[in-house]
Protein backbone atom coordinates (compact mmCIF):
# COMPACT_ATOMS: atom_id res chain seq x y z
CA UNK A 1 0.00 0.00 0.00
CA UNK A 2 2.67 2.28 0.64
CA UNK A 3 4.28 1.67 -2.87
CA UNK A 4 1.10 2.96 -4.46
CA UNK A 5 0.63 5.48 -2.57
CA UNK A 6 4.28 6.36 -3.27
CA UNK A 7 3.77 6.28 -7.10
CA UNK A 8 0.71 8.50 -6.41
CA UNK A 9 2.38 11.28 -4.93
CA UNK A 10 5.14 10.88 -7.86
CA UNK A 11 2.80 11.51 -10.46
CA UNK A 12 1.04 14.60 -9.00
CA UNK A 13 4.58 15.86 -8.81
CA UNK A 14 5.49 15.38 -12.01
CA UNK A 15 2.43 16.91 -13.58
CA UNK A 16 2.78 20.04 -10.81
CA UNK A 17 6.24 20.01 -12.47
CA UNK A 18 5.13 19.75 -16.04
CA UNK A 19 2.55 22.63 -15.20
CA UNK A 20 4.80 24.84 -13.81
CA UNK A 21 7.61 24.61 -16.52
CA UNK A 22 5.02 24.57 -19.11
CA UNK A 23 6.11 27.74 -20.75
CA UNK A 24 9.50 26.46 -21.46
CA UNK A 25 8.33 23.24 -23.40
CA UNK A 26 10.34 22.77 -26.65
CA UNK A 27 8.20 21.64 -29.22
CA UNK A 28 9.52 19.74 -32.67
CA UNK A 29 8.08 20.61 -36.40
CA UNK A 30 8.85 20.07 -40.24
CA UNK A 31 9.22 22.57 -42.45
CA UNK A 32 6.82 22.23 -45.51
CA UNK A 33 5.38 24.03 -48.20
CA UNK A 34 1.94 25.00 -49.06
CA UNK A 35 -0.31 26.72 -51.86
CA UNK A 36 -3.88 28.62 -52.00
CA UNK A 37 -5.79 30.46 -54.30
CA UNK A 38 -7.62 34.41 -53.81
CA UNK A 39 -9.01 36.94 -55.81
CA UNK A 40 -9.53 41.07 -55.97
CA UNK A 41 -11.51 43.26 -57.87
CA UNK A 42 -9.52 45.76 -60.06
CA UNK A 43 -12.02 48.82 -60.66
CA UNK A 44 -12.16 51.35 -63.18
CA UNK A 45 -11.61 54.58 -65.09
CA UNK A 46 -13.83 57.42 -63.88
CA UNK A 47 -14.39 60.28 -66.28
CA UNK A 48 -12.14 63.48 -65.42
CA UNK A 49 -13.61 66.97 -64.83
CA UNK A 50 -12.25 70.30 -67.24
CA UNK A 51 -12.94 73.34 -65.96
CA UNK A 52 -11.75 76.41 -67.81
CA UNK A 53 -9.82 78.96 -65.70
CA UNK A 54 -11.74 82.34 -66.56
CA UNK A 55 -9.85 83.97 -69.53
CA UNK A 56 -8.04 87.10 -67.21
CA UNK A 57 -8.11 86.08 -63.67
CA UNK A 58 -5.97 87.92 -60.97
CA UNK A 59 -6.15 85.09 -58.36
CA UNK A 60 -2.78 83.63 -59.69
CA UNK A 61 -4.46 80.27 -61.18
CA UNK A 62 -2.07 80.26 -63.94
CA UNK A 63 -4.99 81.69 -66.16
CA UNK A 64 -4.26 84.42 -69.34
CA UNK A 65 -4.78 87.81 -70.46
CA UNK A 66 -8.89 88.32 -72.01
CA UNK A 67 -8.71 88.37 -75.94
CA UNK A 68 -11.60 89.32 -78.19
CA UNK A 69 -11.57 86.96 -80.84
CA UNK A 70 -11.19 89.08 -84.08
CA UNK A 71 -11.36 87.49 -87.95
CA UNK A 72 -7.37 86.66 -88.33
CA UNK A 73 -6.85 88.37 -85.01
CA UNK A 74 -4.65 87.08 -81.97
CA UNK A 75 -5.62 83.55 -80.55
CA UNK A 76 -7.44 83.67 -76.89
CA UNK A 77 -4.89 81.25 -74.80
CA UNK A 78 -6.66 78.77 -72.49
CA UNK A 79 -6.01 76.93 -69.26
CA UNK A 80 -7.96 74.52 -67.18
CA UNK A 81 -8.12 73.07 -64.17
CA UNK A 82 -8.59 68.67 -64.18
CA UNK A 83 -9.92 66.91 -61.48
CA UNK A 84 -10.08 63.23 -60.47
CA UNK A 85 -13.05 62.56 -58.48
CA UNK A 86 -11.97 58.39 -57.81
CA UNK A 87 -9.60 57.26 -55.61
CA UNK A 88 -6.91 56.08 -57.37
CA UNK A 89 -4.70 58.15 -59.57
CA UNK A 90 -5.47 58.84 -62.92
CA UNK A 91 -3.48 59.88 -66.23
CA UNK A 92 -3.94 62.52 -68.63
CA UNK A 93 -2.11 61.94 -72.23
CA UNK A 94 -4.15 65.03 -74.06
CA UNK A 95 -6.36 67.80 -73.81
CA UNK A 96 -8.26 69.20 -76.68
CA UNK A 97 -10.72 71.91 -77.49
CA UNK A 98 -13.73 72.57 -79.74
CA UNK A 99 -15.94 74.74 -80.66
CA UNK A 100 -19.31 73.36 -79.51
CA UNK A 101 -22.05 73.17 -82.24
CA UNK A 102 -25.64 73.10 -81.83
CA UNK A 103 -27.98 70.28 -81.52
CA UNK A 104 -30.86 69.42 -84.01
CA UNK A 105 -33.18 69.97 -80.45
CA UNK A 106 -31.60 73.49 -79.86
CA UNK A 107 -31.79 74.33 -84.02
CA UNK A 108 -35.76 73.40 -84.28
CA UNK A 109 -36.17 75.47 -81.42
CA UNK A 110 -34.06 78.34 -82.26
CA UNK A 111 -35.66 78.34 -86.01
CA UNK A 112 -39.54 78.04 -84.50
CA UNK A 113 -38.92 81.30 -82.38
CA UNK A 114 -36.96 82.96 -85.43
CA UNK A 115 -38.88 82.55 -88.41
CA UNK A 116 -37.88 83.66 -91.85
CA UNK A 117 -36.56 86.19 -93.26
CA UNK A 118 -34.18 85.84 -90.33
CA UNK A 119 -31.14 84.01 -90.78
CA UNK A 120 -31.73 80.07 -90.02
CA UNK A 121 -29.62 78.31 -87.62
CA UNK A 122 -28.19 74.89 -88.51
CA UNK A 123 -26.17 72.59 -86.68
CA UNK A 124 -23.09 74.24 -88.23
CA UNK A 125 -23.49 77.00 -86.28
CA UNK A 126 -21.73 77.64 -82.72
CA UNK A 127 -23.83 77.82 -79.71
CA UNK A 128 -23.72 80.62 -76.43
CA UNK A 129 -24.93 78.16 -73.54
CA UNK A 130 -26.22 75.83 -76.01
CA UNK A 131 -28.33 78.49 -77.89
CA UNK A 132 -27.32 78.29 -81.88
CA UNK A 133 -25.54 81.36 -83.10
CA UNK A 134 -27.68 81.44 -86.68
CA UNK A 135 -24.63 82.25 -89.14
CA UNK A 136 -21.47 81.69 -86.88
CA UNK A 137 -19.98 78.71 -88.10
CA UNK A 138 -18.49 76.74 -85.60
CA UNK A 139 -15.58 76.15 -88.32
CA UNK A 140 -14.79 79.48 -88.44
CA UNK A 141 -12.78 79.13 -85.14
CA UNK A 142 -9.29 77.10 -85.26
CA UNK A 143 -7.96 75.47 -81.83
CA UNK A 144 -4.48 74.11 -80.58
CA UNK A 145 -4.79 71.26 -78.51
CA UNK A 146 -2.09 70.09 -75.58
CA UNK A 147 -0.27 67.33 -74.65
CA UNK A 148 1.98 66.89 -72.29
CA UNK A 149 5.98 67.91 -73.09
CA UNK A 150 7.07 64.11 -71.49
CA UNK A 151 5.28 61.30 -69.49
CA UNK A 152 1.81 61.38 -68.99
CA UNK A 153 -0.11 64.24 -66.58
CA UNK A 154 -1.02 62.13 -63.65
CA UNK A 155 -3.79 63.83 -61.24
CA UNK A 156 -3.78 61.72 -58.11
CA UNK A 157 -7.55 60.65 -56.35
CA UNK A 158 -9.37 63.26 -55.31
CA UNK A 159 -7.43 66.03 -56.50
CA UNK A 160 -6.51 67.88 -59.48
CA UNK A 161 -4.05 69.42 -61.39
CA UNK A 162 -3.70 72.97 -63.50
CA UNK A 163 -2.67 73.33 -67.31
CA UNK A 164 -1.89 77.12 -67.75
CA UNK A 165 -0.01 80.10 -68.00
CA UNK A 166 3.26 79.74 -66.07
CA UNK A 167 3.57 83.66 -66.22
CA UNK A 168 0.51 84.01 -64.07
CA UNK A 169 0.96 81.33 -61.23
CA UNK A 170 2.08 77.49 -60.63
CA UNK A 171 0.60 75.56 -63.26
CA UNK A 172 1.32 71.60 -63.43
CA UNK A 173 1.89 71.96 -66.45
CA UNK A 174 2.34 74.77 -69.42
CA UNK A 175 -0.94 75.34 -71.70
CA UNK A 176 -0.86 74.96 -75.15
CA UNK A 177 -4.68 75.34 -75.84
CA UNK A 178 -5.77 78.11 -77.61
CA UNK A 179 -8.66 79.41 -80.29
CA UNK A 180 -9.01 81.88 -82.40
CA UNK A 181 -11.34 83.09 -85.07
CA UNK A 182 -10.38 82.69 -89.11
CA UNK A 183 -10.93 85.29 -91.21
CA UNK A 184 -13.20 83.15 -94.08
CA UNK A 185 -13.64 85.84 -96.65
CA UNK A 186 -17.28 86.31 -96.18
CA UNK A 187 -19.34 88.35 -93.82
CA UNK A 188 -18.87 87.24 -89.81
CA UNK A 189 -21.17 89.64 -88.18
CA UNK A 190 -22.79 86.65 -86.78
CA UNK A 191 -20.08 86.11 -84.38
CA UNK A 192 -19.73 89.47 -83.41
CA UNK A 193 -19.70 90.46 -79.10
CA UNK A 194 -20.81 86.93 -78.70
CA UNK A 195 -19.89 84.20 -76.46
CA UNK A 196 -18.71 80.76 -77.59
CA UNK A 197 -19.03 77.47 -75.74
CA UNK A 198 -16.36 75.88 -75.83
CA UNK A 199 -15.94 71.84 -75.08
CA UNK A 200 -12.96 69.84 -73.62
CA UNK A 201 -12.36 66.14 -73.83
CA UNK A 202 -8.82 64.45 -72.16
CA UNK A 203 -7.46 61.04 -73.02
């Protein structure tokens, strides 16, 4: 009886010990290998914003001097501003410009409120916030477009960058953009004191 109760108390020893020095247990492994599979989801392109910087500004945003487009006058400089709603940074490769011509919509109403004799608008004709200029040809007016001198404009997320005049503030870039009127040979009164819309479209 003794023995047993001898081995007894040796075994609640041991596992007191084993308890006790339980933190310094050494424990043996194999290296290995091992593989898996995962996915993401790459998103996408989201449309960039032009804004034209006001022709004349003094706020130093890299805008230029005002020009009144004259037939085979001096070209009206432009500069914009290009912002990146996303998140993720986005490139810009070119910026052009256009003369903005009317829609058949805009024409039929234009031409219902102007009857003849008055001069009929078409969709040839350049537009002042969408409204047809009857007889101001949207050809008449020649552009320069921009792209950039090196690599790629990139405007990071939710910011934006400024293509303009260098002599009138901190532009990210120097502007190339420009229009100006042609002199075509006939009779331009159409365009005269008027406003042109103008559209911008980046790649």
């Amino acid at each position: 009886m003794k023995n047993i109760n001898g081995r007894k108390r040796i075994f609640v020893s041991s596992t007191i010990a084993l308890i006790i020095m339980g933190g310094g247990i050494a424990y043996a492994y194999f290296t290995t290998t091992g593989s898996g599979t995962g996915s993401v989801t790459a998103g996408t392109s989201t449309p960039l914003v032009i804004t034209q910087i006001t022709p004349g500004s003094t706020s130093g945003d890299a805008s230029f001097h005002d020009v009144a487009l004259l037939p085979g006058g001096p070209a009206q400089d432009l500069a914009v501003t290009i912002a990146n709603p996303s998140q993720g940074d986005e490139g810009v490769h070119s910026v052009t410009v256009s003369t903005a011509t009317a829609s058949l919509g805009a024409v039929a109403t234009y031409n219902g409120a102007n009857p003849t004799p008055a001069v009929q608008a078409t969709t040839s004709d350049a537009t002042t916030l969408g409204v047809p200029i009857a007889g101001c040809l949207a050809s008449w007016f020649g552009v320069t477009n921009w792209s950039p001198a090196g690599a790629d404009l990139i405007v990071g997320g939710n910011a934006s960058v400024t293509i303009g005049n260098v002599a009138n503030g901190s532009p990210d870039a120097p502007s190339t953009l420009s229009i100006s009127l042609s002199s075509a040979g006939v009779i331009q009164d159409a365009c005269k004191n008027r406003t042109i819309d103008l559209a911008f479209t980046s790649n």
